[in-house]
PDB file of N, CA and C in Angstrom:
ATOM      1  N   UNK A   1     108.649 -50.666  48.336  1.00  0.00           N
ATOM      2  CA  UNK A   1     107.416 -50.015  47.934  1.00  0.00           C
ATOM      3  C   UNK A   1     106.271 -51.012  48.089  1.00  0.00           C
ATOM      4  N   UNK A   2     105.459 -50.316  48.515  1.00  0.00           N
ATOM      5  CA  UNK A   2     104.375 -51.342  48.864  1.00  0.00           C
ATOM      6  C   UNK A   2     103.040 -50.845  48.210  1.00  0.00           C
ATOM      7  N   UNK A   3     102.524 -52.513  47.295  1.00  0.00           N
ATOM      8  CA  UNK A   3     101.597 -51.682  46.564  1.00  0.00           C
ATOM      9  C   UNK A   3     100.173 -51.419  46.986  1.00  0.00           C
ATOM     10  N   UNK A   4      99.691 -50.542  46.764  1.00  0.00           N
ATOM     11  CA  UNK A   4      98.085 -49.429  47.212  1.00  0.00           C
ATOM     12  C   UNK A   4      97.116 -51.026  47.594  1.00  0.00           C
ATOM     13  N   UNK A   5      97.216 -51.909  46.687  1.00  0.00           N
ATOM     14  CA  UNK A   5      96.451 -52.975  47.131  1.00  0.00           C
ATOM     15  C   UNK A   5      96.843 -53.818  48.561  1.00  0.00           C
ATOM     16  N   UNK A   6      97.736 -53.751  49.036  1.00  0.00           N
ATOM     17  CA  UNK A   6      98.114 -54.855  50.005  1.00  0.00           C
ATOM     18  C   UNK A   6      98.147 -53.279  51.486  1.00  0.00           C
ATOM     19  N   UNK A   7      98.013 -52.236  51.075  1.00  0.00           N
ATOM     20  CA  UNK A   7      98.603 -51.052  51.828  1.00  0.00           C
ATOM     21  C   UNK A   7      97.447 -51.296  52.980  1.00  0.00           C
ATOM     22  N   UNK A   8      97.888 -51.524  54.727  1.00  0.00           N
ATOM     23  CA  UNK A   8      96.947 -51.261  55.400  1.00  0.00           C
ATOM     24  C   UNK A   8      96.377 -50.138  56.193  1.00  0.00           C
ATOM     25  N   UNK A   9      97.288 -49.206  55.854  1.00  0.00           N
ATOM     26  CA  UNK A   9      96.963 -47.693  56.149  1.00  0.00           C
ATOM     27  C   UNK A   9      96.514 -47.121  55.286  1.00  0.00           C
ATOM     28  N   UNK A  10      95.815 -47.377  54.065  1.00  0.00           N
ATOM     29  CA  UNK A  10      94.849 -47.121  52.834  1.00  0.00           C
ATOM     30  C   UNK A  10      93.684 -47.667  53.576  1.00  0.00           C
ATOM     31  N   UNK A  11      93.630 -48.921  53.607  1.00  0.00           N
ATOM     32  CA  UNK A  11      92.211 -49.863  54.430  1.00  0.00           C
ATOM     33  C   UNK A  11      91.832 -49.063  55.135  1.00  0.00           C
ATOM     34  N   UNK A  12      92.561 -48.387  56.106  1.00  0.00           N
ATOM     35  CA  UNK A  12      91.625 -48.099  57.159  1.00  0.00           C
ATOM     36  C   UNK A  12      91.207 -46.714  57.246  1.00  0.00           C
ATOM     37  N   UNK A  13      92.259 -46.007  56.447  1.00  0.00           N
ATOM     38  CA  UNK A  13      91.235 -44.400  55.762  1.00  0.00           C
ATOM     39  C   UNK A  13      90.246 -44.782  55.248  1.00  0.00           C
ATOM     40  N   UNK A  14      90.399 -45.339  54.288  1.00  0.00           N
ATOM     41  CA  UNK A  14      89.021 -46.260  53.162  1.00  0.00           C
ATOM     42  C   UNK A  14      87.871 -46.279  54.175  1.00  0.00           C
ATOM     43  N   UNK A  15      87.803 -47.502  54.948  1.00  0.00           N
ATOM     44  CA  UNK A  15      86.843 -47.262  55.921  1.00  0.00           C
ATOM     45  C   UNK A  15      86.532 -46.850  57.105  1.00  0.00           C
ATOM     46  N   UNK A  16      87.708 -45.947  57.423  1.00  0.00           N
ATOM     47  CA  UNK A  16      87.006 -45.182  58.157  1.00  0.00           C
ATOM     48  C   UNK A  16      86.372 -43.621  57.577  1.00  0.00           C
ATOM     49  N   UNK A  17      87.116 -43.434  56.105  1.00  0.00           N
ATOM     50  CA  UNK A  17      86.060 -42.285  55.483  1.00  0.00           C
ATOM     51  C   UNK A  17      85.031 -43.126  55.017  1.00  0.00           C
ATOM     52  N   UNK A  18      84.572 -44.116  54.866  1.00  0.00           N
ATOM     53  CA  UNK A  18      83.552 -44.667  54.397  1.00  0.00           C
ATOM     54  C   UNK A  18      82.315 -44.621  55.225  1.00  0.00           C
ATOM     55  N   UNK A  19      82.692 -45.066  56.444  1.00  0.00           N
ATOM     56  CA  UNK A  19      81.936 -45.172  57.982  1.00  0.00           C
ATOM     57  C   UNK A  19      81.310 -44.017  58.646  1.00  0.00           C
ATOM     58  N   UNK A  20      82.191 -43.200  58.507  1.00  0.00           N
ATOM     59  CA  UNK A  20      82.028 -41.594  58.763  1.00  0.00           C
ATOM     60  C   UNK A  20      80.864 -40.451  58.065  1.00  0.00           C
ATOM     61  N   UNK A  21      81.774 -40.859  56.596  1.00  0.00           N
ATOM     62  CA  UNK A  21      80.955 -40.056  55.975  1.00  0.00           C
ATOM     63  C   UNK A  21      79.331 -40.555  55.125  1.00  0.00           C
ATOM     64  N   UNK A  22      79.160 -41.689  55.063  1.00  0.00           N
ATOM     65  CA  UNK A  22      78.456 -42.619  54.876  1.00  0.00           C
ATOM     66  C   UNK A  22      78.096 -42.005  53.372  1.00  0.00           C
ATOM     67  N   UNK A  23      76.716 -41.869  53.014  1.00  0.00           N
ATOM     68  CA  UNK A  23      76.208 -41.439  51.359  1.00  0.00           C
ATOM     69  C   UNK A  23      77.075 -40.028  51.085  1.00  0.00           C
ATOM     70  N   UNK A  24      77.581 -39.529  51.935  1.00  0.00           N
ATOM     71  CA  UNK A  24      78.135 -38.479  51.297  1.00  0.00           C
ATOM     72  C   UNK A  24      79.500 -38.163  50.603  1.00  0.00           C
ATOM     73  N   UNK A  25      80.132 -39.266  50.832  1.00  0.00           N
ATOM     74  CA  UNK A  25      81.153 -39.641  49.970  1.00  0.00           C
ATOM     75  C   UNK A  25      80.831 -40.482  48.999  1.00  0.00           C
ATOM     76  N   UNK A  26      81.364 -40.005  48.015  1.00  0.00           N
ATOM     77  CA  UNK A  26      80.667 -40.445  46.407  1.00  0.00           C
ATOM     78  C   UNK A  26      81.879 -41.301  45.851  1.00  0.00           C
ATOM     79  N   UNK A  27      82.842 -40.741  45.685  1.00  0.00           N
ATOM     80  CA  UNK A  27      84.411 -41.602  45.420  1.00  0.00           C
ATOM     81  C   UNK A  27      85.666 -41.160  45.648  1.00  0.00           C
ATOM     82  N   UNK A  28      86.812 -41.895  46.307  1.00  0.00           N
ATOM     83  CA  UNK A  28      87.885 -41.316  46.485  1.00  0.00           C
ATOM     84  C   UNK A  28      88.675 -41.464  45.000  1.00  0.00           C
ATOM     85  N   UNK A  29      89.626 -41.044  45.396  1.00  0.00           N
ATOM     86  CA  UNK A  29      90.354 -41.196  43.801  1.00  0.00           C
ATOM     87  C   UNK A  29      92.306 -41.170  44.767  1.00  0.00           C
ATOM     88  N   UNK A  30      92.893 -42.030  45.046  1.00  0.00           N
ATOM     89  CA  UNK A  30      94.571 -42.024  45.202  1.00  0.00           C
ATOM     90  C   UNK A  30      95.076 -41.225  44.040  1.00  0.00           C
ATOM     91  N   UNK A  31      95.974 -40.597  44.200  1.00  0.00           N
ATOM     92  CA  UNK A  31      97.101 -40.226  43.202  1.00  0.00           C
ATOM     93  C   UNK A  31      98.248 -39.512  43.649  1.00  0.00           C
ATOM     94  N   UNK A  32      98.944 -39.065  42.817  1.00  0.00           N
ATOM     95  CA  UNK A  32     100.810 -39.094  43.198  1.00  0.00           C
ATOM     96  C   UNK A  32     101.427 -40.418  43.311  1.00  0.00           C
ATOM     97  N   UNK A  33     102.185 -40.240  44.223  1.00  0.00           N
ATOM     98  CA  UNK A  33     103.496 -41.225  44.027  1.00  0.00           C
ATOM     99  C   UNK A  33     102.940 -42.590  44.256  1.00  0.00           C
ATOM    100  N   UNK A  34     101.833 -42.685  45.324  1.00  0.00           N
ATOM    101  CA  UNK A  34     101.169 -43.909  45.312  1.00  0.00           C
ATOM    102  C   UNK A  34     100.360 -44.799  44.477  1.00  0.00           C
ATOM    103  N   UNK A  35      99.866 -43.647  43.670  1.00  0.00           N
ATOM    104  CA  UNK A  35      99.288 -44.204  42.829  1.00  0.00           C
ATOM    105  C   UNK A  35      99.704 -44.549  41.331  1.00  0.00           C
ATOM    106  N   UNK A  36     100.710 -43.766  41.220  1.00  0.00           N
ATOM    107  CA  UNK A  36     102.350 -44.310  40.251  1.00  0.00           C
ATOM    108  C   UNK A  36     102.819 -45.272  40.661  1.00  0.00           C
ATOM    109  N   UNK A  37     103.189 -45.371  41.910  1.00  0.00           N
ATOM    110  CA  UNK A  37     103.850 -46.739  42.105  1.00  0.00           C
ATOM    111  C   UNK A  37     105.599 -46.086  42.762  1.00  0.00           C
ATOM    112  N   UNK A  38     105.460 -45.133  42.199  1.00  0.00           N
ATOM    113  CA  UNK A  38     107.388 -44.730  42.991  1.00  0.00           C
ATOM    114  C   UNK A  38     107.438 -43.905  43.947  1.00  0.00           C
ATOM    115  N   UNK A  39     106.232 -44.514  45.255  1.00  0.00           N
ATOM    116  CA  UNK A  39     106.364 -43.580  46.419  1.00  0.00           C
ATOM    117  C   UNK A  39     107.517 -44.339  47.113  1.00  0.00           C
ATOM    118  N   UNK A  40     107.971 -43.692  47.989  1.00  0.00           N
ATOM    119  CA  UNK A  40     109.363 -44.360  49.051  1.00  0.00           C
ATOM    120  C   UNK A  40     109.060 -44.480  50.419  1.00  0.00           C
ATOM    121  N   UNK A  41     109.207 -45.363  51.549  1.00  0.00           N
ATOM    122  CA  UNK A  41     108.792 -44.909  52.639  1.00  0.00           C
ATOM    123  C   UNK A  41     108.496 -43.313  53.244  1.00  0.00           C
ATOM    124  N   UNK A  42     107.663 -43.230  53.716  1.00  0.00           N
ATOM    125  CA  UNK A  42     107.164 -41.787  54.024  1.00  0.00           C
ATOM    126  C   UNK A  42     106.477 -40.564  53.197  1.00  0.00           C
ATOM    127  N   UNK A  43     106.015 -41.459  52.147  1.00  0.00           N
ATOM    128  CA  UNK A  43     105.368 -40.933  51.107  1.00  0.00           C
ATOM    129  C   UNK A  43     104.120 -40.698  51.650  1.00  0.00           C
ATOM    130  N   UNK A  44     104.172 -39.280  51.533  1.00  0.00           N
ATOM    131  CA  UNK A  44     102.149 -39.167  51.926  1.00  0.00           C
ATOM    132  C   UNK A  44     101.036 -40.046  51.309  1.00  0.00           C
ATOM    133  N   UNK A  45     100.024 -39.677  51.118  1.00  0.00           N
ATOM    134  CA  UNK A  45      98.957 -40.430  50.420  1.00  0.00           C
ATOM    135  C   UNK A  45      97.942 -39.233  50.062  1.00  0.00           C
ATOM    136  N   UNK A  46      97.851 -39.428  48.499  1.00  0.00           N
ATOM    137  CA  UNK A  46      97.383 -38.144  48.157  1.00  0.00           C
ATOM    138  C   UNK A  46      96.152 -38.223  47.739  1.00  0.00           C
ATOM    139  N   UNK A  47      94.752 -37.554  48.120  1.00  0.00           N
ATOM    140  CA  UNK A  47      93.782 -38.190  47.882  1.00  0.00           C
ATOM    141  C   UNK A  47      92.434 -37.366  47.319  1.00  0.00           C
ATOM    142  N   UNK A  48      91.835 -37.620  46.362  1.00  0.00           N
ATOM    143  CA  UNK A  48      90.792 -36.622  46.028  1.00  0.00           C
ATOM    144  C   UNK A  48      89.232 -37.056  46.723  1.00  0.00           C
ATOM    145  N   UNK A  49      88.907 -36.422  47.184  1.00  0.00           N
ATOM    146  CA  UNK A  49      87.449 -36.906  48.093  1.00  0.00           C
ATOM    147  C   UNK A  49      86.535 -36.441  47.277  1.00  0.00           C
ATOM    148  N   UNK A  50      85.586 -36.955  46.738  1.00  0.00           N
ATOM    149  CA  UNK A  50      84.582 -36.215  45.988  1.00  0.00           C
ATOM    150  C   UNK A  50      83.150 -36.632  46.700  1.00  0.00           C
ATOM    151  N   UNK A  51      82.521 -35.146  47.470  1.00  0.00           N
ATOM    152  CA  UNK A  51      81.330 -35.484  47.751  1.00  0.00           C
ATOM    153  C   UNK A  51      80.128 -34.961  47.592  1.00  0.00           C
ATOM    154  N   UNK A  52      78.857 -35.011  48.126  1.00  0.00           N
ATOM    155  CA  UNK A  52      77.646 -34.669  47.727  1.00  0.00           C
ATOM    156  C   UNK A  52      77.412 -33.067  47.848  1.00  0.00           C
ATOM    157  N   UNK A  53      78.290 -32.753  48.948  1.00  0.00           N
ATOM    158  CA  UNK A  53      78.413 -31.514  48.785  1.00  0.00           C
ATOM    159  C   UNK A  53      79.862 -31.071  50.242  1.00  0.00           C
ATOM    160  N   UNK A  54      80.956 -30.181  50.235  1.00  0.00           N
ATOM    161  CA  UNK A  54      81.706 -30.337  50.923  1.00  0.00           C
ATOM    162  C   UNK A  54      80.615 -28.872  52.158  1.00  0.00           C
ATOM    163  N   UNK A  55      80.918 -29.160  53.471  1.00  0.00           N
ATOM    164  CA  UNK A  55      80.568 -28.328  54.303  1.00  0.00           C
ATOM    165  C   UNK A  55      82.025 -28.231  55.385  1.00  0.00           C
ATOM    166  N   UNK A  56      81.811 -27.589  56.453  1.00  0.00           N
ATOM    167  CA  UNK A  56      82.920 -27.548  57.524  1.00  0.00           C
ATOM    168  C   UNK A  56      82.838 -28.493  58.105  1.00  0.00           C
ATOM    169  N   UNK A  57      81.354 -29.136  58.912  1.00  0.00           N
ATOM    170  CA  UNK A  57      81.574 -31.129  59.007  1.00  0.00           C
ATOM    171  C   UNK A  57      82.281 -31.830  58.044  1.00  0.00           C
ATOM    172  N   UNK A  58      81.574 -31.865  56.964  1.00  0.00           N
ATOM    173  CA  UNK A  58      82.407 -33.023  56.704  1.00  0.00           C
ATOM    174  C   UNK A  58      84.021 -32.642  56.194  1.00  0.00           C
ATOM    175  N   UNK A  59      84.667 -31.172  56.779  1.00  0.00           N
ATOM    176  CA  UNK A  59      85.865 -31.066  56.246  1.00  0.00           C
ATOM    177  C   UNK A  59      86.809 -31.254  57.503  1.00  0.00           C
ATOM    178  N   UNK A  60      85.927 -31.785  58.499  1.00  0.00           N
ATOM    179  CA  UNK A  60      86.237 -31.773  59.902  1.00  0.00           C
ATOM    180  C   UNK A  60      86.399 -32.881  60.161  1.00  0.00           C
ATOM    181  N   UNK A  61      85.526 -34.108  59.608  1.00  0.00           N
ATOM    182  CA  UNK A  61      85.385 -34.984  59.725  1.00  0.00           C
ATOM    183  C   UNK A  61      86.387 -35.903  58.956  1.00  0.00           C
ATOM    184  N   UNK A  62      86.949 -35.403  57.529  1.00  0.00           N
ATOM    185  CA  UNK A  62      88.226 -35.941  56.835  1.00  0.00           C
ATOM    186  C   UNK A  62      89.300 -34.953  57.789  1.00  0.00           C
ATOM    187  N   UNK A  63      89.440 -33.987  58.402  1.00  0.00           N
ATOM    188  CA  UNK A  63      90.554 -33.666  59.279  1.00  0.00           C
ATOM    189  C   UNK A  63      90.867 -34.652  59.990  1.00  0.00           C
ATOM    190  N   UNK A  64      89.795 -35.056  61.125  1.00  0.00           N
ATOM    191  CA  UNK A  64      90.007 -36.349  61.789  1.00  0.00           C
ATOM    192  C   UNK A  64      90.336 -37.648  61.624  1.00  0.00           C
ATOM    193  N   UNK A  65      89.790 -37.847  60.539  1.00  0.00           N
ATOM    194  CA  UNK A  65      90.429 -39.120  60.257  1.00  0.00           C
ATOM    195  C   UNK A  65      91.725 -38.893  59.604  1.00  0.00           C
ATOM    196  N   UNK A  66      92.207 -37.742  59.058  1.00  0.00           N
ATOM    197  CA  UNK A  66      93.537 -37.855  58.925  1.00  0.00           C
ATOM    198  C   UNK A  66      95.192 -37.942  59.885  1.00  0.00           C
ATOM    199  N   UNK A  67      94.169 -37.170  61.041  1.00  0.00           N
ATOM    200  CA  UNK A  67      94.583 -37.008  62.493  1.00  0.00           C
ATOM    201  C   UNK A  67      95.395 -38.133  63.301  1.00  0.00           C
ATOM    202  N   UNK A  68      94.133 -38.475  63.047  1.00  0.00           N
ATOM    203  CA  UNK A  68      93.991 -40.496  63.689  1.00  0.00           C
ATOM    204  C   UNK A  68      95.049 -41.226  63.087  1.00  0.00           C
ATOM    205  N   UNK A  69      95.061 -41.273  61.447  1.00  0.00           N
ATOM    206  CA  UNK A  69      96.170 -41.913  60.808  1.00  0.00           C
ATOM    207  C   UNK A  69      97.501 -41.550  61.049  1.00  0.00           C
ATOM    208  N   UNK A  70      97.731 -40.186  61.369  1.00  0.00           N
ATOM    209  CA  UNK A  70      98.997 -39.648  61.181  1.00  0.00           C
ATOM    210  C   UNK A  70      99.382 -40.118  62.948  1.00  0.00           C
ATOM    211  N   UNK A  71      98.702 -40.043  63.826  1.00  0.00           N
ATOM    212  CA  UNK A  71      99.053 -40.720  64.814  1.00  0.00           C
ATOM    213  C   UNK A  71      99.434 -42.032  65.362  1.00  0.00           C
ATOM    214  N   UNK A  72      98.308 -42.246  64.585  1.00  0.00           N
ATOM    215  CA  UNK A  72      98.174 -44.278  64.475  1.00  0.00           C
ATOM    216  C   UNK A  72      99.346 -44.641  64.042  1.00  0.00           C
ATOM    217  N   UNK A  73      99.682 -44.445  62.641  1.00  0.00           N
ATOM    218  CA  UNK A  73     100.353 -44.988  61.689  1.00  0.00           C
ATOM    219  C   UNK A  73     101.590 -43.806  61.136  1.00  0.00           C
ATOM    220  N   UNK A  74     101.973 -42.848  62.054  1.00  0.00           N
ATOM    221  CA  UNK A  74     102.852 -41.842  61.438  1.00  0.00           C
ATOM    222  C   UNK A  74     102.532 -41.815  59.495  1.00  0.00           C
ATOM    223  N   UNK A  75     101.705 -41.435  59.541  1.00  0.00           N
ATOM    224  CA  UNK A  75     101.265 -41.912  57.583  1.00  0.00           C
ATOM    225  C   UNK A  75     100.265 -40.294  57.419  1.00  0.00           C
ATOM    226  N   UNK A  76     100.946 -39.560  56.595  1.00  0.00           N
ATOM    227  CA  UNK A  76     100.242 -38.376  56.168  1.00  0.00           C
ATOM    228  C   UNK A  76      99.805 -38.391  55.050  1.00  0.00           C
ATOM    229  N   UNK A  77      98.109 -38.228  55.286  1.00  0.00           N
ATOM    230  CA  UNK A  77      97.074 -37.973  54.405  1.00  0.00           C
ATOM    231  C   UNK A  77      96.794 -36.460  53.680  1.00  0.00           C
ATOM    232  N   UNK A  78      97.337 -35.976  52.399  1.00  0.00           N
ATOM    233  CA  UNK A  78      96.198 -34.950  52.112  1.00  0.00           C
ATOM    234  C   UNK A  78      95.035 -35.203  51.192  1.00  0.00           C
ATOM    235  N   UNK A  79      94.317 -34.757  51.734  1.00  0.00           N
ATOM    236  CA  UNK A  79      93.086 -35.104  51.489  1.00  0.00           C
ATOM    237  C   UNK A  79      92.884 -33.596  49.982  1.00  0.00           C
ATOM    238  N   UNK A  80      91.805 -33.962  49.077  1.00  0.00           N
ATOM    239  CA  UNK A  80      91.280 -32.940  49.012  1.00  0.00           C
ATOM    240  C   UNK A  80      89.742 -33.041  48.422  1.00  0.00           C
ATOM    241  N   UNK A  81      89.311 -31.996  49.412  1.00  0.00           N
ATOM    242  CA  UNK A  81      87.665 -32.801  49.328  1.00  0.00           C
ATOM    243  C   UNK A  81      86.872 -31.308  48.106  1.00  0.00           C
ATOM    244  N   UNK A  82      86.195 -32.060  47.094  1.00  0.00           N
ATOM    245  CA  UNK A  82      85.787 -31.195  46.163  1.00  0.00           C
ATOM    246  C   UNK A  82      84.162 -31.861  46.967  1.00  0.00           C
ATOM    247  N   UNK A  83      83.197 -31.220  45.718  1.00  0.00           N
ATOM    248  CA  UNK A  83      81.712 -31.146  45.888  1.00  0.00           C
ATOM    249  C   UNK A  83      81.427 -32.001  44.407  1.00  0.00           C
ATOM    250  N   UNK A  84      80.596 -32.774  44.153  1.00  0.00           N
ATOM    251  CA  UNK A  84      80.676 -33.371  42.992  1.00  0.00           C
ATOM    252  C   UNK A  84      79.770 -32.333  41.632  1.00  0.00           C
ATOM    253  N   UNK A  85      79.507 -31.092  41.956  1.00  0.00           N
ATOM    254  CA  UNK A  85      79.125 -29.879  40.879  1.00  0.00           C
ATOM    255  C   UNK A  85      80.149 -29.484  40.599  1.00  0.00           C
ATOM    256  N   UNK A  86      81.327 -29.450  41.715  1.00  0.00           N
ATOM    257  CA  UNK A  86      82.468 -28.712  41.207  1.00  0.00           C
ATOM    258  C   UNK A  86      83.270 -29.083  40.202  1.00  0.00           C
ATOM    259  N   UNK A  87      83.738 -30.951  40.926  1.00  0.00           N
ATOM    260  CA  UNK A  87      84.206 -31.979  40.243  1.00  0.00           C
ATOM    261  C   UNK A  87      83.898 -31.717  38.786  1.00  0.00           C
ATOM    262  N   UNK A  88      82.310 -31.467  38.461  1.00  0.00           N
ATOM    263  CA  UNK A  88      81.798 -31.551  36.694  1.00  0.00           C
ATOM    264  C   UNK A  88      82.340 -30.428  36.397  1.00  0.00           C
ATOM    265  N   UNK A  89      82.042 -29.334  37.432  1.00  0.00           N
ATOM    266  CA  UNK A  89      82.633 -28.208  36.210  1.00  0.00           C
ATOM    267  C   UNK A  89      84.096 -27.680  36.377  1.00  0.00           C
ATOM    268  N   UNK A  90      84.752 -27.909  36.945  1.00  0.00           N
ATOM    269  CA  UNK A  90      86.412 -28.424  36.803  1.00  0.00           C
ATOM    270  C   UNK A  90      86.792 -29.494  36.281  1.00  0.00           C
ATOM    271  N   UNK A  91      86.062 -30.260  35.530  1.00  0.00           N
ATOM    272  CA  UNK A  91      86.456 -31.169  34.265  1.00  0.00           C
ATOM    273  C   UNK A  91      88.146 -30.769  33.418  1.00  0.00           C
ATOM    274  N   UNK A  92      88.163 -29.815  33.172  1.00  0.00           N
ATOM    275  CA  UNK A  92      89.312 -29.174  32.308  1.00  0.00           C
ATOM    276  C   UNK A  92      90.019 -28.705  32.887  1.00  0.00           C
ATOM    277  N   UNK A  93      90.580 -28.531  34.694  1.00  0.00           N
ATOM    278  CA  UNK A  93      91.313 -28.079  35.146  1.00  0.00           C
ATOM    279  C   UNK A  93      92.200 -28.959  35.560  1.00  0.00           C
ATOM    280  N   UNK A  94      93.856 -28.154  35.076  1.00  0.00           N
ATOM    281  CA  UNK A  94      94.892 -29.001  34.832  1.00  0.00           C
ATOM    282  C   UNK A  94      95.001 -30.084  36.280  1.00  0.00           C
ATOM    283  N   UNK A  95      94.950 -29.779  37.213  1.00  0.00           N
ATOM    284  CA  UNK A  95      94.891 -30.176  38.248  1.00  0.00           C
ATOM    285  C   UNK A  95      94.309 -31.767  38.378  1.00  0.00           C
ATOM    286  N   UNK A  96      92.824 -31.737  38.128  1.00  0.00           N
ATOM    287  CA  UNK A  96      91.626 -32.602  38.103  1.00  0.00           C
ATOM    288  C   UNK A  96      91.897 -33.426  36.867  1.00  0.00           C
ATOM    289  N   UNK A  97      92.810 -33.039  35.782  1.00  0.00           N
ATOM    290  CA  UNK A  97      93.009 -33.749  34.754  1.00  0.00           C
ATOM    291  C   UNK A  97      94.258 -34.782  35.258  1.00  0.00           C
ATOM    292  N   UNK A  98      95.323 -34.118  36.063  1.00  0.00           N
ATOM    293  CA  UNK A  98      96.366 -35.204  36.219  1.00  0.00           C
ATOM    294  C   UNK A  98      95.508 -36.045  37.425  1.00  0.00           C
ATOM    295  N   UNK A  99      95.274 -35.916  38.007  1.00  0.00           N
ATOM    296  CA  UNK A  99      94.252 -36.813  39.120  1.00  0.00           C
ATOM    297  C   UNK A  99      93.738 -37.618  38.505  1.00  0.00           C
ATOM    298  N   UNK A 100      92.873 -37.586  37.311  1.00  0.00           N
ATOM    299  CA  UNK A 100      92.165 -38.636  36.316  1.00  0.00           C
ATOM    300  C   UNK A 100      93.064 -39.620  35.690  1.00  0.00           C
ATOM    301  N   UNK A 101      94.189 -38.654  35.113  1.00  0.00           N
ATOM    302  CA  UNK A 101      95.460 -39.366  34.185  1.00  0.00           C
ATOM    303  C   UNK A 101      95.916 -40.698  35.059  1.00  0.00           C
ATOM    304  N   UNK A 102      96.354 -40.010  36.580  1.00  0.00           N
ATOM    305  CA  UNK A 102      97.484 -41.044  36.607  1.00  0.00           C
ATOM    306  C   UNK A 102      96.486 -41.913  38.100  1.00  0.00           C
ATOM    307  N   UNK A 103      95.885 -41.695  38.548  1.00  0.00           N
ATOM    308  CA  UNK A 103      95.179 -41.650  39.672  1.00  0.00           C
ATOM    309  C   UNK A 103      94.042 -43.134  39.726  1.00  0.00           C
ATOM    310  N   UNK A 104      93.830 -43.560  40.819  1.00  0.00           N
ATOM    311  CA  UNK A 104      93.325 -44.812  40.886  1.00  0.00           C
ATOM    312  C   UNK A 104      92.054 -45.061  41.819  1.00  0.00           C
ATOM    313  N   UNK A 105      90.797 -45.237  41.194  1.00  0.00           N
ATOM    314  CA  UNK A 105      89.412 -45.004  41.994  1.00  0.00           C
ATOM    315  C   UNK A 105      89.749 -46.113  42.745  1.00  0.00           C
ATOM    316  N   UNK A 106      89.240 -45.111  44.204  1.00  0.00           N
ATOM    317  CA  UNK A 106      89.338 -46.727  45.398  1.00  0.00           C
ATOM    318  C   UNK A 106      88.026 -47.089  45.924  1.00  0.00           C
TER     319      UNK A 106
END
C-alpha cells in the first residue's frame, strides 16, 4: 500500500486538474480506500471536485484528465465534481458527510 503522500499518480491528477481547471477548482477532497489507507493494488482513486460552478467543460475537462491517467498509469479515477452552492447545501447528505469523515483535502 502506498501512501496518498508519496502516490505519483495522485501528483499528476493534482496538477494536471490544477493546470486545467485553474480558479475554478476550489478543492479536491480523496476518499475511500485511499484515503483510509486499506486500498490494494488497483484501487481506484476516489475523488470529490468541488468547483465554482460545474458546466459540461469543465465535466469534460475532469473526463480527460481521467482518460489520460487511466491510460498513462492504468489508475482509475472517479471523479465527482459538485458546484460549491451545492457542496453548502448538501452539508447533511449522508454521502458528503462520509467524504468529510474519512476523506483528506489535497
Amino acid at each position: 500500500m502506498t501512501s496518498f503522500r508519496d502516490d505519483k499518480v495522485l501528483e499528476h491528477f493534482l496538477r494536471e486538474i490544477r493546470n486545467r481547471l485553474g480558479e475554478h477548482l476550489k478543492e479536491v477532497i480523496l476518499f475511500g480506500s485511499r484515503a483510509r489507507g486499506d486500498n490494494v493494488p488497483g484501487s481506484d482513486y476516489d475523488c470529490l471536485a468541488v468547483l465554482d460552478e460545474v458546466s459540461p467543460r469543465t465535466k469534460d475537462i475532469i473526463d480527460e484528465v481521467a482518460g489520460e491517467l487511466l491510460f498513462q498509469y492504468n489508475a482509475l479515477f472517479s471523479i465527482f465534481p459538485l458546484s460549491e452552492e451545492e457542496h453548502k447545501r448538501r452539508v447533511y447528505d449522508p454521502f458528503l458527510r462520509n467524504v468529510h469523515k474519512e476523506g483528506i483535502m489535497l
